[in-house]
C-alpha atoms as a PDB file:
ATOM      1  CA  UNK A   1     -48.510 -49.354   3.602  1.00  0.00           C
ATOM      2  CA  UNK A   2     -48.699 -51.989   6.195  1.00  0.00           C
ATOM      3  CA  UNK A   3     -47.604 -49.974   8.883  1.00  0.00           C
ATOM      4  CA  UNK A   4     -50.690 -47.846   8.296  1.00  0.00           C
ATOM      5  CA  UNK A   5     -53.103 -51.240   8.659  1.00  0.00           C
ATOM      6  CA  UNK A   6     -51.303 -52.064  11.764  1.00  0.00           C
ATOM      7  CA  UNK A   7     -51.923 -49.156  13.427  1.00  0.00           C
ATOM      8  CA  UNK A   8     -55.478 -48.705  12.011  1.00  0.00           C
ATOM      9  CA  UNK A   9     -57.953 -49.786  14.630  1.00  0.00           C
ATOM     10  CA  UNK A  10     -60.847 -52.430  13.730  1.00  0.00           C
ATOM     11  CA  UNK A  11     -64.451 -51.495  13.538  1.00  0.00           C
ATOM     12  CA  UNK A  12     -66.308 -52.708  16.562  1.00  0.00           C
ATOM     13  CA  UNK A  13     -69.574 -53.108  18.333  1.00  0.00           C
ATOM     14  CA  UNK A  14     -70.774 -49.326  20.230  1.00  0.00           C
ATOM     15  CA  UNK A  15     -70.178 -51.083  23.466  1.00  0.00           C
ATOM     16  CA  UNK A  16     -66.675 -52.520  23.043  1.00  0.00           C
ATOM     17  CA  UNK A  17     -65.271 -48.893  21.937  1.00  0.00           C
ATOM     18  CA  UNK A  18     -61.459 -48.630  23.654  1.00  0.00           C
ATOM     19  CA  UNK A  19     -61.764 -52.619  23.831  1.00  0.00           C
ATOM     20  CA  UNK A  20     -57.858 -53.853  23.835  1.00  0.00           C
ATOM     21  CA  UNK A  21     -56.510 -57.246  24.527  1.00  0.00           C
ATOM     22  CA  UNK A  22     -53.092 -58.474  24.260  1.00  0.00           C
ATOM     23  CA  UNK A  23     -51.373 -61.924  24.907  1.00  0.00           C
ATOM     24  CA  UNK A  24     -48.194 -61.346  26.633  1.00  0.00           C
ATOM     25  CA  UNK A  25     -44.757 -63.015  26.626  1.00  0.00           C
ATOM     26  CA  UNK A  26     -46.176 -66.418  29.072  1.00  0.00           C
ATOM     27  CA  UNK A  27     -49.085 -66.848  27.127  1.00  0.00           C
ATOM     28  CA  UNK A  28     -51.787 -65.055  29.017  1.00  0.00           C
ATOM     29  CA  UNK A  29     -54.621 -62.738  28.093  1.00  0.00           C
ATOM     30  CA  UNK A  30     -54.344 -58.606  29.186  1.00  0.00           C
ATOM     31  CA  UNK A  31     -57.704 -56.691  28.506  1.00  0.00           C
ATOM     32  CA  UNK A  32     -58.519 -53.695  29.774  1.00  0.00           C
ATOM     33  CA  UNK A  33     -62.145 -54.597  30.230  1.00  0.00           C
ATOM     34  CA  UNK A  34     -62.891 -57.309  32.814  1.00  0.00           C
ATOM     35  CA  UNK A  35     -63.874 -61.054  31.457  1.00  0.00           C
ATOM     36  CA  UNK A  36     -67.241 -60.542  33.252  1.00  0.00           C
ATOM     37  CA  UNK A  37     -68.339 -57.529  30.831  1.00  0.00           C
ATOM     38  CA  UNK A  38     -67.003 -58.879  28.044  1.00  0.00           C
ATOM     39  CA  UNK A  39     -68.768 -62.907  28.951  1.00  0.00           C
ATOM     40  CA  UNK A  40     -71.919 -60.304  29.376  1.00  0.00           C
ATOM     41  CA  UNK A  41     -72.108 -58.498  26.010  1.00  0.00           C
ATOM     42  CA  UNK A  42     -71.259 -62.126  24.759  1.00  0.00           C
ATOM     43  CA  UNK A  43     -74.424 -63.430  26.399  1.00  0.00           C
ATOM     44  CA  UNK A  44     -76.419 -60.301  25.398  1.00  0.00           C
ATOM     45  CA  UNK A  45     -75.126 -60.011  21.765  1.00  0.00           C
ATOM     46  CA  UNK A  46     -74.023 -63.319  20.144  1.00  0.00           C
ATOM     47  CA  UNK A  47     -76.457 -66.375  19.576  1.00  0.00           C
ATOM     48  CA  UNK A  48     -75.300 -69.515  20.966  1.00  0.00           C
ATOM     49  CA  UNK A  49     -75.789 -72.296  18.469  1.00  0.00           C
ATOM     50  CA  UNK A  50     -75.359 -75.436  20.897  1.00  0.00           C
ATOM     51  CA  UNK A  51     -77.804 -74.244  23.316  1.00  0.00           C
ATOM     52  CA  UNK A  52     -80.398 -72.599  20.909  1.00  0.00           C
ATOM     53  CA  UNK A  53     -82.428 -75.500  20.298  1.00  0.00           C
ATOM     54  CA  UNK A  54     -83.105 -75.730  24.144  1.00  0.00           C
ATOM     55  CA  UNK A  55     -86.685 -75.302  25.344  1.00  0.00           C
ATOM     56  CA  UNK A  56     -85.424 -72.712  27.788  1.00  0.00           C
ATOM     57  CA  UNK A  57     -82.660 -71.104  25.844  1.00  0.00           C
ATOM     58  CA  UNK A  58     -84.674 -68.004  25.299  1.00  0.00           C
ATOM     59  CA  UNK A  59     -85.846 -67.733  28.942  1.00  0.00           C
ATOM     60  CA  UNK A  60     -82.038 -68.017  30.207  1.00  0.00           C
ATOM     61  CA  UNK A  61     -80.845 -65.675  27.757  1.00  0.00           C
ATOM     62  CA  UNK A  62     -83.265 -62.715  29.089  1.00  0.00           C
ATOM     63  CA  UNK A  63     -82.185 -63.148  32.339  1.00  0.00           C
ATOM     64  CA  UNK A  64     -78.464 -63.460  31.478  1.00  0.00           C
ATOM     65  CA  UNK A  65     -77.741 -66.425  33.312  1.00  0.00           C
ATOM     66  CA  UNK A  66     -75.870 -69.617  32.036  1.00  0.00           C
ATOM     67  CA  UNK A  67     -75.096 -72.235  34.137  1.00  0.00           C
END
C-alpha cells in the first residue's frame, strides 16, 4: 500500500504539470523547471503576507517586479 502513495503523483496547479524537484546527495536543489518560472508563478499566484499591507503592493504585483 505505500508503495502505491509513493509513486502516486500530487495534485498540482495547471501550470506546474511535469513540475519535479529533487535534493541530491550534497544538499542541493534539481528541478526541471528553472527558479525564474517557478519565482514567477510564485509572484503571479501566491499572496505575500509581509508585503501586502504596502501602499504599492498591488501596483508591484501587476507588473511582476519585486525588488
Amino acid at each position: 500500500m505505500e508503495k502505491e502513495k509513493k509513486n502516486k503523483n500530487p495534485k498540482v496547479h495547471q501550470s506546474l504539470q511535469g513540475f519535479n524537484i529533487e535534493i541530491d546527495s550534497f544538499g542541493a536543489l534539481k528541478s526541471n523547471v528553472e527558479i525564474d518560472e517557478i519565482n514567477t508563478f510564485l509572484n503571479k499566484n501566491v499572496e505575500d503576507k509581509k508585503l501586502k499591507e504596502r501602499d504599492d503592493y498591488r501596483n508591484i504585483k501587476d507588473k511582476g517586479k519585486f525588488d
